[in-house]
N, C-alpha and C. Protein backbone atom coordinates (compact mmCIF):
# COMPACT_ATOMS: atom_id res chain seq x y z
N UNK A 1 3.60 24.02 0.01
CA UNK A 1 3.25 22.61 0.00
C UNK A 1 1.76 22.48 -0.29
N UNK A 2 1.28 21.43 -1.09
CA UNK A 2 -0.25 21.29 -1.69
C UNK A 2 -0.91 20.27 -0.84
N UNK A 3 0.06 19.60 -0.75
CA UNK A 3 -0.88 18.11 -0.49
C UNK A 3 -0.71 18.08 1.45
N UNK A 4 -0.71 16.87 1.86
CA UNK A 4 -0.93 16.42 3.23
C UNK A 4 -0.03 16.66 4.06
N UNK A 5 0.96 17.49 4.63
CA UNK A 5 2.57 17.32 5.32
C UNK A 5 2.04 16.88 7.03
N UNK A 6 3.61 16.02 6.82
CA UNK A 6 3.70 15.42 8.01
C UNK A 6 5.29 16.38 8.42
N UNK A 7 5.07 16.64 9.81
CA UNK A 7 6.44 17.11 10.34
C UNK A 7 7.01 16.33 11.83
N UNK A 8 8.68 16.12 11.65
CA UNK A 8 9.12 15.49 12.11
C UNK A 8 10.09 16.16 12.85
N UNK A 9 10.37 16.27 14.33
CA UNK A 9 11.85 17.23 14.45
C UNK A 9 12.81 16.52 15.77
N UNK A 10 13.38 17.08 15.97
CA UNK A 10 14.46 16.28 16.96
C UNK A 10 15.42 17.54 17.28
N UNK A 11 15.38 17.58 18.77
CA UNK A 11 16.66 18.60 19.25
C UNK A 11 17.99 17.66 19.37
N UNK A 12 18.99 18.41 18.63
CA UNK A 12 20.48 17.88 18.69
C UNK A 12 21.10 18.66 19.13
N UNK A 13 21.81 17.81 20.23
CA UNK A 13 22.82 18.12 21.03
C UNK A 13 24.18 18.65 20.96
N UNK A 14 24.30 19.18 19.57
CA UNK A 14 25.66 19.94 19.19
C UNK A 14 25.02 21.48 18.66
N UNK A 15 26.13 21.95 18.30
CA UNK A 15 25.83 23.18 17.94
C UNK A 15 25.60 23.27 15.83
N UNK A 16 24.81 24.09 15.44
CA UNK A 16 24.19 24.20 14.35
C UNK A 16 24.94 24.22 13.03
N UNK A 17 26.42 24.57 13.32
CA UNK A 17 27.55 24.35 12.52
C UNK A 17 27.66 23.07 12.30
N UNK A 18 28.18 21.96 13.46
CA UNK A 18 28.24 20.64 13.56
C UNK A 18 27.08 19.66 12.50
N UNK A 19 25.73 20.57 13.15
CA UNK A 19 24.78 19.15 12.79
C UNK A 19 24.34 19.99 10.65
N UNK A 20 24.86 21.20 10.51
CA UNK A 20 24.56 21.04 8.72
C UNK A 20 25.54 20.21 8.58
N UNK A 21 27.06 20.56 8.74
CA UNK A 21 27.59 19.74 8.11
C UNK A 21 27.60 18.18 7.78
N UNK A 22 27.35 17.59 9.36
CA UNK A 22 26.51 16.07 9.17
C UNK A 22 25.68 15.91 8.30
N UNK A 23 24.64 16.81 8.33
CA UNK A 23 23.25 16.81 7.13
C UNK A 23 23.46 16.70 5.59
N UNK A 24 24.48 17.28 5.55
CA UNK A 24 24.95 17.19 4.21
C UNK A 24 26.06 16.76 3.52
N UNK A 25 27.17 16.23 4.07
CA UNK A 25 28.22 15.59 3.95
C UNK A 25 27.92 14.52 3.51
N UNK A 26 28.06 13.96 1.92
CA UNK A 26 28.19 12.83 1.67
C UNK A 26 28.27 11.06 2.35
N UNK A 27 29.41 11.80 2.96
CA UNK A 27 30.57 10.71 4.07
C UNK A 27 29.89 10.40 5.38
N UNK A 28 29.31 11.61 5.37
CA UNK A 28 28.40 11.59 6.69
C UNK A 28 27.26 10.70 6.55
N UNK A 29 26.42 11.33 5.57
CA UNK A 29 25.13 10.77 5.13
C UNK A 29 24.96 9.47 4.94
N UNK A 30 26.10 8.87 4.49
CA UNK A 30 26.22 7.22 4.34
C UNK A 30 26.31 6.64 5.83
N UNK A 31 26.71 7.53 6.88
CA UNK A 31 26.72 7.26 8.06
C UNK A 31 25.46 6.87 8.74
N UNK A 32 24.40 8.02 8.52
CA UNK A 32 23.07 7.75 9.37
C UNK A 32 21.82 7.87 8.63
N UNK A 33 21.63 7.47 7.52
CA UNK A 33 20.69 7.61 6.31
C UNK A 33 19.98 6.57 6.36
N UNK A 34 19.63 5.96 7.56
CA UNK A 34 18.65 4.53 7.47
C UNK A 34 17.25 4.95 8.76
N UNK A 35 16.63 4.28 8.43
CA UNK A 35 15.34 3.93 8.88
C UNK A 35 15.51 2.93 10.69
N UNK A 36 16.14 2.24 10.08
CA UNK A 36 16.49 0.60 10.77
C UNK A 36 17.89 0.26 10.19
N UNK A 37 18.00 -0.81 11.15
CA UNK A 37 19.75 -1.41 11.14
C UNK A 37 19.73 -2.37 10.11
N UNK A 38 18.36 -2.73 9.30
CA UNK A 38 18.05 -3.48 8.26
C UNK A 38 18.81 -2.81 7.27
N UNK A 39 18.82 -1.46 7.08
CA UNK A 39 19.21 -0.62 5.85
C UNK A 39 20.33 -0.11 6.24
N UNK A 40 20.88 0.86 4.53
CA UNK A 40 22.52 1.68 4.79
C UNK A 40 21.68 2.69 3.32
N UNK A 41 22.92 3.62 3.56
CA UNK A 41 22.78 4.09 2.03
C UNK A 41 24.04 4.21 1.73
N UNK A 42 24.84 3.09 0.75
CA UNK A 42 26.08 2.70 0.44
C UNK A 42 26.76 4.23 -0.23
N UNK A 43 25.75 4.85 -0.78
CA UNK A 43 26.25 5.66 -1.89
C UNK A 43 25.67 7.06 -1.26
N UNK A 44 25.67 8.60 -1.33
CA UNK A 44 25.43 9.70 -1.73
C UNK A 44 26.16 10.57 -2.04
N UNK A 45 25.08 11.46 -2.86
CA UNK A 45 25.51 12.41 -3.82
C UNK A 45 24.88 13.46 -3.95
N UNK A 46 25.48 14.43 -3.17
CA UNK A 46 25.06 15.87 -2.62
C UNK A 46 25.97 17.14 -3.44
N UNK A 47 24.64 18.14 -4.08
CA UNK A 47 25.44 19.24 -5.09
C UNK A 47 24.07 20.31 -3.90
N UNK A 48 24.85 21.04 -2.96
CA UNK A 48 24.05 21.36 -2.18
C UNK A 48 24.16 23.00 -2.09
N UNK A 49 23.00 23.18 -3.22
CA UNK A 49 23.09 24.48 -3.70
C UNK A 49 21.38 24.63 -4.89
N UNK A 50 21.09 25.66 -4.74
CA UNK A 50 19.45 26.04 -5.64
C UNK A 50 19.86 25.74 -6.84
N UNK A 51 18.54 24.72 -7.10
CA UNK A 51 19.01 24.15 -8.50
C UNK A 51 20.02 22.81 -8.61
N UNK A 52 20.82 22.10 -7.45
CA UNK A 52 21.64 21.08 -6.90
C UNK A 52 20.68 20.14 -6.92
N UNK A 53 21.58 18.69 -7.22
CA UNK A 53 20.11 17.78 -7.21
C UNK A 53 21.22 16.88 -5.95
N UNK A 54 20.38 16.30 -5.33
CA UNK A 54 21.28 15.00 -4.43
C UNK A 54 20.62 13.76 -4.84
N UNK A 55 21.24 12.49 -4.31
CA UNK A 55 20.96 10.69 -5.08
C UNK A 55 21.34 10.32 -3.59
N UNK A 56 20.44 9.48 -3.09
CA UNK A 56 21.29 8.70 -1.70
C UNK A 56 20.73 7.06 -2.47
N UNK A 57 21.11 6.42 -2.75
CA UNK A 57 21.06 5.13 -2.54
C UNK A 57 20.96 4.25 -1.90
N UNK A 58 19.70 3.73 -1.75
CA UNK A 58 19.11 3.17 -0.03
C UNK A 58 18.99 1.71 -0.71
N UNK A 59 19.67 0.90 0.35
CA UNK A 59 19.35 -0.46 0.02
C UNK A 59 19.51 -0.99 1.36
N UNK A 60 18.46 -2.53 1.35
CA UNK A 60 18.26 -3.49 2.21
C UNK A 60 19.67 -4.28 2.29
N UNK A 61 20.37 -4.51 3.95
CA UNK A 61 21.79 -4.89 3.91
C UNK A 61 21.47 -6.28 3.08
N UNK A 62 20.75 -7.14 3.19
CA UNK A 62 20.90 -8.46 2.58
C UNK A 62 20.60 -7.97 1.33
N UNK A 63 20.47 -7.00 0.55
CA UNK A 63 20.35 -7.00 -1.03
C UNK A 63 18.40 -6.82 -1.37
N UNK A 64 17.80 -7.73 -0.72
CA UNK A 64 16.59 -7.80 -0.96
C UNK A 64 15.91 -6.87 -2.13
N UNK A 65 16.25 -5.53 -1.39
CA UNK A 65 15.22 -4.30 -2.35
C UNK A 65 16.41 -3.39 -1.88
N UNK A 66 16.14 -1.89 -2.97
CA UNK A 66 16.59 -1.05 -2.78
C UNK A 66 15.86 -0.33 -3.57
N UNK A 67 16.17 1.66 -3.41
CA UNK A 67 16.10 2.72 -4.25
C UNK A 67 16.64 3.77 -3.96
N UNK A 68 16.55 4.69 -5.57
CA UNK A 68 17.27 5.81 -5.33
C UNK A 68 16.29 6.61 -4.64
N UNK A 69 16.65 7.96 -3.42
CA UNK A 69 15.84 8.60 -3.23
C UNK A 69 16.46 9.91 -3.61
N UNK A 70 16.50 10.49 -4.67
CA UNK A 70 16.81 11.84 -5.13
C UNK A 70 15.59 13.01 -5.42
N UNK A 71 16.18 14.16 -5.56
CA UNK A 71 15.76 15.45 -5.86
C UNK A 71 16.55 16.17 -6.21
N UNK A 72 15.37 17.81 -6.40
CA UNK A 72 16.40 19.11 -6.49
C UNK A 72 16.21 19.77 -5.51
N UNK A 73 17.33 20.34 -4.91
CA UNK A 73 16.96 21.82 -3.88
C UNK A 73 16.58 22.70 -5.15
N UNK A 74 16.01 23.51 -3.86
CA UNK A 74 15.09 24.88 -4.65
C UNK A 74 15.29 26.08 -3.59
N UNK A 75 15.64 25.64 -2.41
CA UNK A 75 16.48 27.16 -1.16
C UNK A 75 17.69 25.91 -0.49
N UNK A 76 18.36 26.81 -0.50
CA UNK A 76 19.45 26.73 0.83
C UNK A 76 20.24 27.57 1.16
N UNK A 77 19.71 27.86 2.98
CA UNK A 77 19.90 28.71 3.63
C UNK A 77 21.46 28.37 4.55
N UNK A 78 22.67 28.64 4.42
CA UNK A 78 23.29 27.71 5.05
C UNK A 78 23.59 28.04 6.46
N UNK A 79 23.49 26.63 7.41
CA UNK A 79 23.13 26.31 8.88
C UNK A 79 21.41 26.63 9.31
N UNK A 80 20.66 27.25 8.33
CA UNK A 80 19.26 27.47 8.52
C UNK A 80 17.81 26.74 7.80
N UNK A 81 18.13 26.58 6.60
CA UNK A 81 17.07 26.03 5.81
C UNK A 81 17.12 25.43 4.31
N UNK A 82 16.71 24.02 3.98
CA UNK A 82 17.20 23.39 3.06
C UNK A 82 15.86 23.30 2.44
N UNK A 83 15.01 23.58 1.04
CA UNK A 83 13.75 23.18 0.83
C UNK A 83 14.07 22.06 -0.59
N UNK A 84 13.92 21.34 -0.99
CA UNK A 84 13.80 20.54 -1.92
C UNK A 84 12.65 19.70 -2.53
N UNK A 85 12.41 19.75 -3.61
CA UNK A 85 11.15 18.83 -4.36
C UNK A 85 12.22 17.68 -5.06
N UNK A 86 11.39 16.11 -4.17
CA UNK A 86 11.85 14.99 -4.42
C UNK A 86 11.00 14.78 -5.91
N UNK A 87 11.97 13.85 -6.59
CA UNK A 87 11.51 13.35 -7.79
C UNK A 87 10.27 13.13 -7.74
N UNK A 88 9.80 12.34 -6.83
CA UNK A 88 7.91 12.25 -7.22
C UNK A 88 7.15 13.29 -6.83
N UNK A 89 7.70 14.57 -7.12
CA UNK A 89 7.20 16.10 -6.70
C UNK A 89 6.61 16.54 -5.46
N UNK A 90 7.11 15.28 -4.17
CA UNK A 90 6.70 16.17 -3.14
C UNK A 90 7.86 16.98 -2.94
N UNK A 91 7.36 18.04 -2.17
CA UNK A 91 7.70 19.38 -1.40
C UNK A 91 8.44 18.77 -0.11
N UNK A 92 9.57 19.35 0.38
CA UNK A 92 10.34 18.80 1.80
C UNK A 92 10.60 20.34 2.10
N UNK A 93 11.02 20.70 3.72
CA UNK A 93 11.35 21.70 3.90
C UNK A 93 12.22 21.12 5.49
N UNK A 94 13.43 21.92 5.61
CA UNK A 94 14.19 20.95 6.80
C UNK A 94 14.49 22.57 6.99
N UNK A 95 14.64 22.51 8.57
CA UNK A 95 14.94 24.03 9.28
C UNK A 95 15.54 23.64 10.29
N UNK A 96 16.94 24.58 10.43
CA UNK A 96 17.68 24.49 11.59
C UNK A 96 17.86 25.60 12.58
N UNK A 97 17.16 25.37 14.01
CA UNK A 97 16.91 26.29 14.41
C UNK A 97 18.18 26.13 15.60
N UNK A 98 18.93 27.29 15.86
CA UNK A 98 20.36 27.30 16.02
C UNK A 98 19.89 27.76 17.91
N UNK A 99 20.45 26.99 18.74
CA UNK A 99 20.21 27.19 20.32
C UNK A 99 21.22 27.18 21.38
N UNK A 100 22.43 27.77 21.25
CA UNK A 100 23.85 28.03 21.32
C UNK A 100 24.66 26.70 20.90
N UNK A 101 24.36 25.97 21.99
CA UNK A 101 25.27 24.35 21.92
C UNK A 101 24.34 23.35 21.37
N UNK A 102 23.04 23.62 20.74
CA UNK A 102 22.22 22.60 20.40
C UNK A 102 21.74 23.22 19.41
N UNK A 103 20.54 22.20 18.53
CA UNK A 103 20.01 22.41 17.50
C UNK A 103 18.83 21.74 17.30
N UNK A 104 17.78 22.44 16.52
CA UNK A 104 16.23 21.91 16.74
C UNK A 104 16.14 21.59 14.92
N UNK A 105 16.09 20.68 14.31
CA UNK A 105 15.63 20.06 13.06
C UNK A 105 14.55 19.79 13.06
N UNK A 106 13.86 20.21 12.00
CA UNK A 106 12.27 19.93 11.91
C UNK A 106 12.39 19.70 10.20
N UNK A 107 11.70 18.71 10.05
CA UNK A 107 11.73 18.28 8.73
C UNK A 107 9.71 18.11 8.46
N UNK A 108 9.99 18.84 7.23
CA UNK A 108 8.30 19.08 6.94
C UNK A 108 8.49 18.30 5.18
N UNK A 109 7.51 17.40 5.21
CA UNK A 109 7.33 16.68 4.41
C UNK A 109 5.88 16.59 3.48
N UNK A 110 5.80 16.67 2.45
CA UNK A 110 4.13 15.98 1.67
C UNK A 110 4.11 14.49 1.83
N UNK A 111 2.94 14.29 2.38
CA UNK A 111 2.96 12.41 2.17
C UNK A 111 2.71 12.12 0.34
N UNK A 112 3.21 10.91 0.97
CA UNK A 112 3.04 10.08 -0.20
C UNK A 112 1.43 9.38 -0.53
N UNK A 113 1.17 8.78 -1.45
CA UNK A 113 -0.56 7.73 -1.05
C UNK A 113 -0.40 6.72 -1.06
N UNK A 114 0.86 6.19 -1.10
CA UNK A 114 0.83 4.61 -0.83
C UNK A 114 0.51 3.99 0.26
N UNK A 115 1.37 4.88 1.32
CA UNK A 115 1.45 4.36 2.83
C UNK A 115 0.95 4.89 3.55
N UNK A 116 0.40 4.74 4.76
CA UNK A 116 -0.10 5.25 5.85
C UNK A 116 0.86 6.61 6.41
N UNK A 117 0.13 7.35 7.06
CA UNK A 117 0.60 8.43 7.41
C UNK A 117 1.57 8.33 8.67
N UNK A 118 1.06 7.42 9.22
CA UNK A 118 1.43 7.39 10.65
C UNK A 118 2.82 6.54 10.63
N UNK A 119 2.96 5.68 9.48
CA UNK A 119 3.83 4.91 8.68
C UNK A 119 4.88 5.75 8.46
N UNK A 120 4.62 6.56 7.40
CA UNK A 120 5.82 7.96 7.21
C UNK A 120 6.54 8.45 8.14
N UNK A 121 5.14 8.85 8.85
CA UNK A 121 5.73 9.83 10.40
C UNK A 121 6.92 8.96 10.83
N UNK A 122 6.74 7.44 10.99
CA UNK A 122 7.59 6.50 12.13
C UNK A 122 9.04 6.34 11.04
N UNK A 123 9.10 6.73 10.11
CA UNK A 123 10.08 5.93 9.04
C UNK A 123 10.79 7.61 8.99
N UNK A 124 10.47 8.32 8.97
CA UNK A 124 10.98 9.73 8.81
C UNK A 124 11.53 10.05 9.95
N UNK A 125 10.93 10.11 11.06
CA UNK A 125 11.47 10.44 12.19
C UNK A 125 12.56 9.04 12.95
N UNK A 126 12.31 8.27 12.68
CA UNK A 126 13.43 7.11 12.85
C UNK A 126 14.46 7.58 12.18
N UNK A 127 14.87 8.09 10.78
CA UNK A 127 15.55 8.64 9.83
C UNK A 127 16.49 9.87 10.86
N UNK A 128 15.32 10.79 11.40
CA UNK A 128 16.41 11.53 12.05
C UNK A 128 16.75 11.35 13.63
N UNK A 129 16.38 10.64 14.03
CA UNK A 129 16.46 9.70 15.67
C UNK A 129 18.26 9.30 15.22
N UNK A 130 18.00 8.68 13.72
CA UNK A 130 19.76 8.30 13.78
C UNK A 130 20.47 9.07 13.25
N UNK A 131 19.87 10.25 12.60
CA UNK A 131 20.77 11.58 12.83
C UNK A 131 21.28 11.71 14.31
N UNK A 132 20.41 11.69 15.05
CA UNK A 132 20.80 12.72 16.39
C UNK A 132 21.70 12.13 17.11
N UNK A 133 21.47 10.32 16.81
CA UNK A 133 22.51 9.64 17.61
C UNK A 133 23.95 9.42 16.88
N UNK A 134 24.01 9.46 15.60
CA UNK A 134 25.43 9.53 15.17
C UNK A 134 25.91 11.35 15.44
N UNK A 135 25.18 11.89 15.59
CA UNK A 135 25.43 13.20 15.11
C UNK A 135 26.30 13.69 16.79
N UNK A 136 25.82 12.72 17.88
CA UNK A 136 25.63 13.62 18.83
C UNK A 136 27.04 12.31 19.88
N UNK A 137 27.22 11.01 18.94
CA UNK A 137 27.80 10.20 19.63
C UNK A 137 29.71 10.70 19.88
C-alpha cells in the first residue's frame, strides 16, 4: 500500500468458515453491504478468485444517488485473506483471523482525498458493524 491506510476490524461471533462465506456470497452481500439503513446494494457480482473482478451496486433506498463500487482481487487466501485494488487504484487488504467459534476481520484500506479520514474510518467500519450483525443474527 502507497498512500494513507485506514484499518477497520470487528470480532465475529461465528466461526471463520461461516463469516467467508457471508463475505463473499453474492446473496449474502446484498444482505449487509450498507453503511446506514439509508442504503442497500440491490445487485452483486463476485468472481472470487486472482485476477476475479467483483461490482456491488450501492444505491440510496429513495433512488437519490448511487454507484458502482468494483475491483480486481489480486490474493485470495480462502477463510484467510482477500487483497484487491478498487478501480480508483486503491489497495484493500481484508484478513480473517480464525479463533475456534469466532472470527477477527480487519479490513486495511488506502484513503481516498475527497473525504476526511475519520469520515472513511466511520463509513467503513459501519460497513462491517453490519457484517457482524447480519452475520452473527
Amino acid at each position: 500500500m502507497d498512500g494513507t491506510t485506514i484499518a477497520v476490524q470487528a470480532e465475529i461471533l461465528v466461526p471463520v468458515e461461516e463469516a467467508w462465506k457471508s463475505w463473499t456470497s453474492p446473496e449474502d452481500i446484498k444482505q449487509w453491504n450498507n453503511a446506514s439503513n439509508d442504503w442497500h446494494t440491490p445487485q452483486a457480482k463476485n468472481d472470487l478468485k486472482k485476477g476475479g473482478r467483483f461490482v456491488y451496486r450501492m444505491e440510496a433506498r429513495d433512488k437519490s444517488s448511487g454507484f458502482d463500487f468494483s475491483g480486481t482481487y489480486t490474493e485470495v487466501v480462502p477463510n484467510k485473506l482477500i487483497s484487491y485494488t478498487i478501480d480508483d487504484d486503491r489497495k484493500v487488504i481484508v484478513e480473517f483471523r480464525a479463533h475456534k467459534d469466532r472470527t477477527t476481520i480487519i479490513e486495511t484500506f488506502e484513503a481516498e482525498q475527497s473525504n476526511p479520514i475519520e469520515m472513511q474510518r466511520e463509513g467503513w467500519q459501519a460497513i462491517l458493524n453490519n457484517f457482524k450483525h447480519y452475520v452473527e443474527k
